[in-house]
PDB file of N, CA and C in Angstrom:
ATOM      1  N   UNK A   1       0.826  -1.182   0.000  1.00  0.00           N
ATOM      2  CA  UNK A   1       0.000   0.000   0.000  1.00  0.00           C
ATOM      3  C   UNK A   1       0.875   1.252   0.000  1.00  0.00           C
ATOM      4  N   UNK A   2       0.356   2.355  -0.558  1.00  0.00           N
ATOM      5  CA  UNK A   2       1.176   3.618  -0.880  1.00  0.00           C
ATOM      6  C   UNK A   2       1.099   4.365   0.721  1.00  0.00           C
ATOM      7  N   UNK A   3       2.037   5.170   1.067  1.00  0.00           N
ATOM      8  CA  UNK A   3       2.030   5.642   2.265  1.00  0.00           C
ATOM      9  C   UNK A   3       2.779   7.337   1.657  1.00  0.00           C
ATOM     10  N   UNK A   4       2.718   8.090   2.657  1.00  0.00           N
ATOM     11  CA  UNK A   4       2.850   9.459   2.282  1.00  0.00           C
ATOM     12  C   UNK A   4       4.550   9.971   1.768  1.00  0.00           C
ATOM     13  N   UNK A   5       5.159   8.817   2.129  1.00  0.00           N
ATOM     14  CA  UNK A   5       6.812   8.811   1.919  1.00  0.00           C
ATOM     15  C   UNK A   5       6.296   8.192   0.434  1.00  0.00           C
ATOM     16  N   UNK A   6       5.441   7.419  -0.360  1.00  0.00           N
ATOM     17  CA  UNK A   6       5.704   7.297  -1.698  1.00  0.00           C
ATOM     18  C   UNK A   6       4.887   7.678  -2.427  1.00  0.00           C
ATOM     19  N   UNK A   7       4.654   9.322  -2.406  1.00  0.00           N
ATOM     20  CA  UNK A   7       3.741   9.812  -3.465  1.00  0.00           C
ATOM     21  C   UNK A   7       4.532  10.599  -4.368  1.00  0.00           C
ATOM     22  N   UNK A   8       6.176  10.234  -4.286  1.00  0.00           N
ATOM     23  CA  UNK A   8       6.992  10.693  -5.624  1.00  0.00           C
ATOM     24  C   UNK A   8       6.050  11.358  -6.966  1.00  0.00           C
ATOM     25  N   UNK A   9       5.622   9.924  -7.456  1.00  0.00           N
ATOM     26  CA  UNK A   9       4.913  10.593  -8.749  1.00  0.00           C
ATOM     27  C   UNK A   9       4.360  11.345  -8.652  1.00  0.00           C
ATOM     28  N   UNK A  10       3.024  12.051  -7.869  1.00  0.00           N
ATOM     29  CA  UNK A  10       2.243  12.941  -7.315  1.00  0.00           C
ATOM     30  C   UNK A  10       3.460  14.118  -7.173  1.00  0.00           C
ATOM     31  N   UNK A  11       4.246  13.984  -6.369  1.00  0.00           N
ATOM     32  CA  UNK A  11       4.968  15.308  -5.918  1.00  0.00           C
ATOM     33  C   UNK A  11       5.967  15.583  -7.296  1.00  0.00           C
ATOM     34  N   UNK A  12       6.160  14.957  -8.428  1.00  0.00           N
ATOM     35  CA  UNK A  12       7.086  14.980  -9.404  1.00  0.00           C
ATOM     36  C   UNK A  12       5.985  15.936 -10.309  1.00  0.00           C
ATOM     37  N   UNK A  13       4.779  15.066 -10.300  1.00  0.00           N
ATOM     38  CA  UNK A  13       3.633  15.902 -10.880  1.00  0.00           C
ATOM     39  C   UNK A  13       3.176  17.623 -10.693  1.00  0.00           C
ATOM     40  N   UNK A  14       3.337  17.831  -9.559  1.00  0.00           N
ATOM     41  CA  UNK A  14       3.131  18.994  -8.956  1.00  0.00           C
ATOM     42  C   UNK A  14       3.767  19.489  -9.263  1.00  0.00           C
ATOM     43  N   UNK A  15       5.202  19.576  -8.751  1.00  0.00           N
ATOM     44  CA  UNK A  15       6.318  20.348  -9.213  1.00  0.00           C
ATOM     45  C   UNK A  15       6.718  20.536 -10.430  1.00  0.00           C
ATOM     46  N   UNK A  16       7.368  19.230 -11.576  1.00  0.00           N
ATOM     47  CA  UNK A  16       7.293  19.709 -12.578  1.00  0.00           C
ATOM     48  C   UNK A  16       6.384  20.045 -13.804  1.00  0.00           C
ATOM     49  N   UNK A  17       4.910  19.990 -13.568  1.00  0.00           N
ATOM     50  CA  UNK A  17       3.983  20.191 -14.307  1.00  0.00           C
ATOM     51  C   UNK A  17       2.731  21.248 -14.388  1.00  0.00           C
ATOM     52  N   UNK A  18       2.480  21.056 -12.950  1.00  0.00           N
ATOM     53  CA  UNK A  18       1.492  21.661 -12.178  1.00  0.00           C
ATOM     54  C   UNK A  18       2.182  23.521 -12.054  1.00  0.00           C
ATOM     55  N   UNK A  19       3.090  23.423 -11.344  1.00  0.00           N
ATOM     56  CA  UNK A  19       4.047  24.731 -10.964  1.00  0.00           C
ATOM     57  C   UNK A  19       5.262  24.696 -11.816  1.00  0.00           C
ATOM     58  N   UNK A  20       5.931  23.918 -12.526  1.00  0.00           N
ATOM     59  CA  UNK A  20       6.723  23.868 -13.593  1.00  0.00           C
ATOM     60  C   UNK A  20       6.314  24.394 -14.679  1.00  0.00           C
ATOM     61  N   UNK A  21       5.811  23.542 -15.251  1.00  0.00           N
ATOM     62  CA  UNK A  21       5.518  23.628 -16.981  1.00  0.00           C
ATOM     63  C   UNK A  21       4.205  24.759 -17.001  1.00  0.00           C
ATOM     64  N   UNK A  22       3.764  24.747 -15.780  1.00  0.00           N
ATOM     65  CA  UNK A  22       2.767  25.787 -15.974  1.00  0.00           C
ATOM     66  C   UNK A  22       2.430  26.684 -15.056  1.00  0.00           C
ATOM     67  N   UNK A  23       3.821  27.265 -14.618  1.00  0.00           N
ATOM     68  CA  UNK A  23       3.977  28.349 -13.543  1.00  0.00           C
ATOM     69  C   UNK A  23       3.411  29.549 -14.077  1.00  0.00           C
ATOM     70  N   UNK A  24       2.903  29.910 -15.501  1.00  0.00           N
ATOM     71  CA  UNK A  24       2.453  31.028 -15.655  1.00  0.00           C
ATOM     72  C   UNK A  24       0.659  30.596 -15.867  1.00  0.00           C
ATOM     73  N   UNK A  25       0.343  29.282 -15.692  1.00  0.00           N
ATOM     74  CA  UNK A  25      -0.974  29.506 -15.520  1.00  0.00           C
ATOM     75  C   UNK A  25      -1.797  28.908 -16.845  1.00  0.00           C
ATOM     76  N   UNK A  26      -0.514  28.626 -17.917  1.00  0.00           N
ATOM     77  CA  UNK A  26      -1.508  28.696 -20.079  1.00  0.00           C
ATOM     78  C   UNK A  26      -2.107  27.477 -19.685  1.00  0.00           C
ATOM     79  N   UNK A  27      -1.642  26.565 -19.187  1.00  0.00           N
ATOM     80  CA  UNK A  27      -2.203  24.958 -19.253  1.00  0.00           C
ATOM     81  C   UNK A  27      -3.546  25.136 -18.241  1.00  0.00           C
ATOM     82  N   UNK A  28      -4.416  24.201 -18.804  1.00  0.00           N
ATOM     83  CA  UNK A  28      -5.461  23.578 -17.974  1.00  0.00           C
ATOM     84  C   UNK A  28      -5.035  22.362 -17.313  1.00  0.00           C
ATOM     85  N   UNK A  29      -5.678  21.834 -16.486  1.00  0.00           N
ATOM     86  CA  UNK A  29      -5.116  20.600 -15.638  1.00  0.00           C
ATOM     87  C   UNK A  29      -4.988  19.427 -16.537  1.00  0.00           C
ATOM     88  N   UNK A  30      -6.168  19.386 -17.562  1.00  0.00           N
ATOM     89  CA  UNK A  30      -6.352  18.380 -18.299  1.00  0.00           C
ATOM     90  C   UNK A  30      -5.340  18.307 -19.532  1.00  0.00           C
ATOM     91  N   UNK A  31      -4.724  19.594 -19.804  1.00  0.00           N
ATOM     92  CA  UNK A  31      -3.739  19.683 -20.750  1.00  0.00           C
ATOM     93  C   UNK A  31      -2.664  19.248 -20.413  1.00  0.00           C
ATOM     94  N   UNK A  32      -1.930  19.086 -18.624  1.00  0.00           N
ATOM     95  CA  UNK A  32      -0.578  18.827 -18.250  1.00  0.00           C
ATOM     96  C   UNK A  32      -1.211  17.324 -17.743  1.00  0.00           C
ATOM     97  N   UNK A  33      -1.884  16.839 -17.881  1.00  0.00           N
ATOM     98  CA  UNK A  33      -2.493  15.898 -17.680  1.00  0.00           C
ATOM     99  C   UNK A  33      -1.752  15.070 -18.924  1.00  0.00           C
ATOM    100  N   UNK A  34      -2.412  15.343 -20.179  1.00  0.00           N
ATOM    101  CA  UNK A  34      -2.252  15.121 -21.267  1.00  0.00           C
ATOM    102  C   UNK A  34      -0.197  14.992 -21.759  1.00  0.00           C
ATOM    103  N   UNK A  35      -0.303  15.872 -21.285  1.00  0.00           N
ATOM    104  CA  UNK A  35       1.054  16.461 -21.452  1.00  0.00           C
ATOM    105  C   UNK A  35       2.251  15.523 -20.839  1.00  0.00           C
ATOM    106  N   UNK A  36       1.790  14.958 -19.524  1.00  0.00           N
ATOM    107  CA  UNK A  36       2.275  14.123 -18.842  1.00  0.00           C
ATOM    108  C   UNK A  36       2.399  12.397 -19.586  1.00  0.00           C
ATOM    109  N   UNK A  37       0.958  12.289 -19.852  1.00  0.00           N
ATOM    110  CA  UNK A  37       0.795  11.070 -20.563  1.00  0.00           C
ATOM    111  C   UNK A  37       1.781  10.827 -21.551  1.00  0.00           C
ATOM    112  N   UNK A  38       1.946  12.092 -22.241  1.00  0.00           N
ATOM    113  CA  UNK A  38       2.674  12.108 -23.846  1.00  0.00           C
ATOM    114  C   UNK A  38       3.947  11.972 -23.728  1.00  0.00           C
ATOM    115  N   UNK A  39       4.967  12.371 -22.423  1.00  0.00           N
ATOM    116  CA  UNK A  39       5.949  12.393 -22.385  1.00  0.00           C
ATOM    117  C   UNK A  39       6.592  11.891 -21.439  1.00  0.00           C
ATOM    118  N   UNK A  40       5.854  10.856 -20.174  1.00  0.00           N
ATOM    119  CA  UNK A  40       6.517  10.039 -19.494  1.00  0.00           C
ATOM    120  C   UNK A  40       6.041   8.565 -19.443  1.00  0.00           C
ATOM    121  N   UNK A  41       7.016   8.036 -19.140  1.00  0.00           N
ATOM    122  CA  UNK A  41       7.308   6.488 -19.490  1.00  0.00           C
ATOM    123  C   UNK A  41       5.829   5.282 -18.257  1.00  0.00           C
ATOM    124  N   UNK A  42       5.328   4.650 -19.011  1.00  0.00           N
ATOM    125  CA  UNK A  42       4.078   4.094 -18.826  1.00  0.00           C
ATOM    126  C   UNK A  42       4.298   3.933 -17.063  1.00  0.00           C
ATOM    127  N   UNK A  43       5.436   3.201 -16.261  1.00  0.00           N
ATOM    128  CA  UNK A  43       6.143   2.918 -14.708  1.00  0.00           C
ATOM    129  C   UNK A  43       5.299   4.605 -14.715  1.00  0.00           C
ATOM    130  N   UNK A  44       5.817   5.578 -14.750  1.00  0.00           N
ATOM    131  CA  UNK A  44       5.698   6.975 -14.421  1.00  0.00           C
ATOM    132  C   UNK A  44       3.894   7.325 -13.895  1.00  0.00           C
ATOM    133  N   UNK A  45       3.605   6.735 -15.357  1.00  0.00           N
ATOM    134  CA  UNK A  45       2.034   7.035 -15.392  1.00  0.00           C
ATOM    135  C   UNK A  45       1.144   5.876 -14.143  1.00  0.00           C
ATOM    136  N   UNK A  46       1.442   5.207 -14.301  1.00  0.00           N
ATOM    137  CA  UNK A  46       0.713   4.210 -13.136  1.00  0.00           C
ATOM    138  C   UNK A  46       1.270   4.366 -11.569  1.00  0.00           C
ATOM    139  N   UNK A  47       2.292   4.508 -11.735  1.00  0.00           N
ATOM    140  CA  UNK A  47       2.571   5.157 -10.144  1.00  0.00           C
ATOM    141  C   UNK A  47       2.017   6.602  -9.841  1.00  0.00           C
ATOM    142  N   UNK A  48       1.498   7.389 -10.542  1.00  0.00           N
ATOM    143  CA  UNK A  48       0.702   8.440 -10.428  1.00  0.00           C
ATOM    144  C   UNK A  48      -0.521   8.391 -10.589  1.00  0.00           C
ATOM    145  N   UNK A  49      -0.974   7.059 -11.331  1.00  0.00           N
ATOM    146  CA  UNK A  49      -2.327   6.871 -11.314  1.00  0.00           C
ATOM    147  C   UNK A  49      -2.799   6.315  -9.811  1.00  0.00           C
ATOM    148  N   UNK A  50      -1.527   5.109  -9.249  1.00  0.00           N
ATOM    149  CA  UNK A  50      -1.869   5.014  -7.673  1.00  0.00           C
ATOM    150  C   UNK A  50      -1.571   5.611  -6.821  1.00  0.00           C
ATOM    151  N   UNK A  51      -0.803   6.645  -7.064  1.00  0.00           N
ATOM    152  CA  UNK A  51      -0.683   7.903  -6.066  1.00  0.00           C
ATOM    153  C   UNK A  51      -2.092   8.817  -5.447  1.00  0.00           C
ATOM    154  N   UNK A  52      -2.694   8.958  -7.067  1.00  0.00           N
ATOM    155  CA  UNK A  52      -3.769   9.991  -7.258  1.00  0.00           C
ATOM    156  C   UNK A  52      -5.137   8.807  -6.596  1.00  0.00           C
ATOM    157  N   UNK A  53      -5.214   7.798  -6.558  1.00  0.00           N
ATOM    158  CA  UNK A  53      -5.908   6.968  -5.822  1.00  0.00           C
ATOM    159  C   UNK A  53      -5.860   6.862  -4.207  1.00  0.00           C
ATOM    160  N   UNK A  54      -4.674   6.549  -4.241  1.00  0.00           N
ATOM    161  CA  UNK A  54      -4.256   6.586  -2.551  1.00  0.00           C
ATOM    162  C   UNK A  54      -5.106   8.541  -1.728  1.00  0.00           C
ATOM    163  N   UNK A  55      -4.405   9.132  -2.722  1.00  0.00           N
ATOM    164  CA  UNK A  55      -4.494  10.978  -2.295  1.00  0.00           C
ATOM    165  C   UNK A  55      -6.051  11.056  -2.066  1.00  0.00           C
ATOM    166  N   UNK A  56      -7.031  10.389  -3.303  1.00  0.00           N
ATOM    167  CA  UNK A  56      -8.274  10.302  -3.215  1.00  0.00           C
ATOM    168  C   UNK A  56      -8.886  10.324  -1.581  1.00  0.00           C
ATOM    169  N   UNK A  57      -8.433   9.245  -1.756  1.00  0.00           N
ATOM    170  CA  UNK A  57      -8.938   8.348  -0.470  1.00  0.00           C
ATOM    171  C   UNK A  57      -8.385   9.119   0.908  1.00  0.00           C
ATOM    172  N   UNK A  58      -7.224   9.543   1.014  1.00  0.00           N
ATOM    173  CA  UNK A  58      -6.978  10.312   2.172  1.00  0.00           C
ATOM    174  C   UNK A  58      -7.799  11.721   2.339  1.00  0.00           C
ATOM    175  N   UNK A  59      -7.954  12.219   0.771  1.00  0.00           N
ATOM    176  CA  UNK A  59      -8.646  13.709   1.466  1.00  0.00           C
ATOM    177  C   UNK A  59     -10.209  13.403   1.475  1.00  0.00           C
ATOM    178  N   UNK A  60     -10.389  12.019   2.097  1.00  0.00           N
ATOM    179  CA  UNK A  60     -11.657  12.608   2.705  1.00  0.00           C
ATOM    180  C   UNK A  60     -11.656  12.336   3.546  1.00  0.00           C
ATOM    181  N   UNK A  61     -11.137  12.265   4.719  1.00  0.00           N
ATOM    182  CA  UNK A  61     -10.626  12.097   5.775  1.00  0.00           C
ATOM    183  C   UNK A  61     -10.464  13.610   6.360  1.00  0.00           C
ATOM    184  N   UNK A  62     -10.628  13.577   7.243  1.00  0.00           N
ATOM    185  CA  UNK A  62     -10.625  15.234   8.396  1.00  0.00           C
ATOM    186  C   UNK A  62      -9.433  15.423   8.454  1.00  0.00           C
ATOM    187  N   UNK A  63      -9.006  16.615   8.594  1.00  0.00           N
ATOM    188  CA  UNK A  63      -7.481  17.006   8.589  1.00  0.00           C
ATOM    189  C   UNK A  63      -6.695  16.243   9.917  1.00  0.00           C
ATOM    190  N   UNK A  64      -7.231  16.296  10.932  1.00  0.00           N
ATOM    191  CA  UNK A  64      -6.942  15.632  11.838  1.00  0.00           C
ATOM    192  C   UNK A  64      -6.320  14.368  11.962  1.00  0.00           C
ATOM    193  N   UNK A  65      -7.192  13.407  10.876  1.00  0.00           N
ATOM    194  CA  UNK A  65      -6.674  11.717  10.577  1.00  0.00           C
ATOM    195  C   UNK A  65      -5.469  11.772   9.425  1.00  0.00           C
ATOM    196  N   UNK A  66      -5.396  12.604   9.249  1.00  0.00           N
ATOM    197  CA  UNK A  66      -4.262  12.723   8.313  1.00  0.00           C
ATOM    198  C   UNK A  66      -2.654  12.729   9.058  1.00  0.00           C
ATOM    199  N   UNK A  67      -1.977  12.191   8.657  1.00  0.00           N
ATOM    200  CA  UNK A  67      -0.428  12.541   8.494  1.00  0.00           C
ATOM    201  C   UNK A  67       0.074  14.082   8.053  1.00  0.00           C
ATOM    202  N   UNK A  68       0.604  14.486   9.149  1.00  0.00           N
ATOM    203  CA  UNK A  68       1.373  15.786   9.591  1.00  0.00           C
ATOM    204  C   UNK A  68       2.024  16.119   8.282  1.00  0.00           C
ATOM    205  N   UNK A  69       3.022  15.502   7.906  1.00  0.00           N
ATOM    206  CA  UNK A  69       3.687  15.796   6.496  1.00  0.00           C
ATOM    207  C   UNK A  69       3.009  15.797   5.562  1.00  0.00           C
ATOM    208  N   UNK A  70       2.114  15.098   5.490  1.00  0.00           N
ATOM    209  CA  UNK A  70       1.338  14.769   4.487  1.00  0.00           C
ATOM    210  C   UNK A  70       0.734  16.058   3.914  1.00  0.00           C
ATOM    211  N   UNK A  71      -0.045  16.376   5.207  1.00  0.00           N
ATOM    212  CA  UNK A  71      -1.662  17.609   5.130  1.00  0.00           C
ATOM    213  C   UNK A  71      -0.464  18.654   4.776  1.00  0.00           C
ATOM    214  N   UNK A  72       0.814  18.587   5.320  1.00  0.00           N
ATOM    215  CA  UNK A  72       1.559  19.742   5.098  1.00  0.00           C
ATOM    216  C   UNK A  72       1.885  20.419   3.697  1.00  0.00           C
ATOM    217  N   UNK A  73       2.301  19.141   3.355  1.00  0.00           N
ATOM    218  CA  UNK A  73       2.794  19.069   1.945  1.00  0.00           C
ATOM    219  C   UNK A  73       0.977  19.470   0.995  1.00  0.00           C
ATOM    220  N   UNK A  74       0.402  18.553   1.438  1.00  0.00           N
ATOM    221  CA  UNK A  74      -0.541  18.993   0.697  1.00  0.00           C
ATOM    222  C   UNK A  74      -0.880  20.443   0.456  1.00  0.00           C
ATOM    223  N   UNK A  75      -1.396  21.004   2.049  1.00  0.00           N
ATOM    224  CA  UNK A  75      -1.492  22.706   2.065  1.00  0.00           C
ATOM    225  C   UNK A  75      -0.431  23.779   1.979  1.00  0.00           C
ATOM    226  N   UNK A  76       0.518  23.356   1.674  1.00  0.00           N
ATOM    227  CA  UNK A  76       1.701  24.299   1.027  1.00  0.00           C
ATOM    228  C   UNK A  76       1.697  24.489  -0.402  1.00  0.00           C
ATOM    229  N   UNK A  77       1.380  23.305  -1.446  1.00  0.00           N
ATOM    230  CA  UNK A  77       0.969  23.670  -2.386  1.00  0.00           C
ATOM    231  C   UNK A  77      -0.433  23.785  -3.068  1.00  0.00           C
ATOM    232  N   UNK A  78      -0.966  24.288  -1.938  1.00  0.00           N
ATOM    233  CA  UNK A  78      -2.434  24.957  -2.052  1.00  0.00           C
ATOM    234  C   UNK A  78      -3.941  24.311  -1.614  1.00  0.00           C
ATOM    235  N   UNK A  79      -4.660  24.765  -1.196  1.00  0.00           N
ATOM    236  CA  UNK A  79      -5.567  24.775  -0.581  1.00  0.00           C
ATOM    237  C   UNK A  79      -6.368  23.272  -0.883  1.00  0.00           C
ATOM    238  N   UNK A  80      -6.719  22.650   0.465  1.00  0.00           N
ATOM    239  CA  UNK A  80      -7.337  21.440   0.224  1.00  0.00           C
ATOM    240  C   UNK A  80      -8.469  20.996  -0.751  1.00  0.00           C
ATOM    241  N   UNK A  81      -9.365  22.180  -1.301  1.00  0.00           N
ATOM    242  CA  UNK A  81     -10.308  21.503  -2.328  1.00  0.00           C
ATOM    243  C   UNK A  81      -9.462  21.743  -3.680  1.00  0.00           C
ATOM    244  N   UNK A  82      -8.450  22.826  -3.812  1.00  0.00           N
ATOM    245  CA  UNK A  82      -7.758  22.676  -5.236  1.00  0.00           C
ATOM    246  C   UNK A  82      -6.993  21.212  -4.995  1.00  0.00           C
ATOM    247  N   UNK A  83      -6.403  20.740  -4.085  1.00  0.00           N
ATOM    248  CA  UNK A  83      -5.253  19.316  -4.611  1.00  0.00           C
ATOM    249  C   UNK A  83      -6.752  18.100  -4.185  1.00  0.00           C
ATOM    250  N   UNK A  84      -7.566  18.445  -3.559  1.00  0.00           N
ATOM    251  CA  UNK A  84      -8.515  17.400  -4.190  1.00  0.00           C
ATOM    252  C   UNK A  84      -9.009  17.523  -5.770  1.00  0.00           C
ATOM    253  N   UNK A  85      -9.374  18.718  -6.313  1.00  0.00           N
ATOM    254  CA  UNK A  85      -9.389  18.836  -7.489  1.00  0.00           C
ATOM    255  C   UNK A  85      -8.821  18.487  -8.539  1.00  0.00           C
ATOM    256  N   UNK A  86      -7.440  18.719  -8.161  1.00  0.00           N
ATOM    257  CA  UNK A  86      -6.263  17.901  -9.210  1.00  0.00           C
ATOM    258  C   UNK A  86      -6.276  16.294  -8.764  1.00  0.00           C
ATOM    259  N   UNK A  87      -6.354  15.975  -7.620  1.00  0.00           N
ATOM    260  CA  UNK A  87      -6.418  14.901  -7.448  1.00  0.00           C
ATOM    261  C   UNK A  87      -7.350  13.695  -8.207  1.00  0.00           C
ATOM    262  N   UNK A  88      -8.612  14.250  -8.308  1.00  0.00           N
ATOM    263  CA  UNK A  88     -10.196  14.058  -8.875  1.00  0.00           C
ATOM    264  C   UNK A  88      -9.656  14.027 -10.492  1.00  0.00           C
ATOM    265  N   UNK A  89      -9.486  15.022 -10.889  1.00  0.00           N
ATOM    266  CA  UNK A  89      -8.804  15.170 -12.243  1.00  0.00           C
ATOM    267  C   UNK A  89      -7.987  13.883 -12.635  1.00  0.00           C
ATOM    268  N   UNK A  90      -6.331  13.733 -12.119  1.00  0.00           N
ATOM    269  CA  UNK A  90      -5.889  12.547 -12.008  1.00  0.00           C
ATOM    270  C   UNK A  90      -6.614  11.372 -12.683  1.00  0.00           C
ATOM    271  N   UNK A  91      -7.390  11.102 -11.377  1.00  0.00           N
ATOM    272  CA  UNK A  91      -8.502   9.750 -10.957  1.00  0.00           C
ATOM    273  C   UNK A  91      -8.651   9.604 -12.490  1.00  0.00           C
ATOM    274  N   UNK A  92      -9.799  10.312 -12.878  1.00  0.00           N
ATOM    275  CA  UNK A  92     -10.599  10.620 -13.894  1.00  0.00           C
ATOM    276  C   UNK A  92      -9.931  10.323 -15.386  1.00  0.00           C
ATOM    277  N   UNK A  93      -8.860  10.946 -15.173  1.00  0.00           N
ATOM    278  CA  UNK A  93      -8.042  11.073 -16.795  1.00  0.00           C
ATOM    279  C   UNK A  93      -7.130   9.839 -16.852  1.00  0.00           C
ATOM    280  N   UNK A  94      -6.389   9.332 -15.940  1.00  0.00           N
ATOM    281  CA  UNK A  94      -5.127   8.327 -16.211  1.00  0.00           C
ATOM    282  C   UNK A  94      -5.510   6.817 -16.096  1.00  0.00           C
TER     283      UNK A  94
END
């Protein structure tokens, strides 16, 4: 089972795609979504597809039941219904 030390893909996602490739904002989620698909290696895509599963499942959980690093990491790069949003997105597309 995925635990908060292995959401690499997720945090590779964020950083270089999310706030990387689209630090000025042009991409839609579904475009770096896309974007992701097109240019990383299938291992890449399925460990982010069970990342974005695992993430599912934790944010519905009260901040409280959550892991300290975790909620941290989460709310540093932005507010809990946007990384459920991307999260949902994820789910949905991969």
């Amino acid at each position: 089972m995925t635990n908060e030390n292995q959401i690499m893909a997720f945090k590779y996602f964020v950083e270089e795609y999310l706030f990387g490739l689209n630090g000025g904002g042009t991409f839609t989620i579904t475009e770096l979504i896309t974007e992701f698909k097109k240019y990383e290696d299938k291992n890449s895509i399925d460990c982010l597809r069970k990342d974005a599963n695992y993430l599912k499942e934790i944010l519905t959980k009260e901040d409280w039941e959550i892991k300290k690093n975790l909620l941290d990491y989460l709310l540093k790069k932005g507010s809990r219904n946007y990384m459920k949003s991307i999260v949902n997105y994820l789910v949905q597309l991969l």
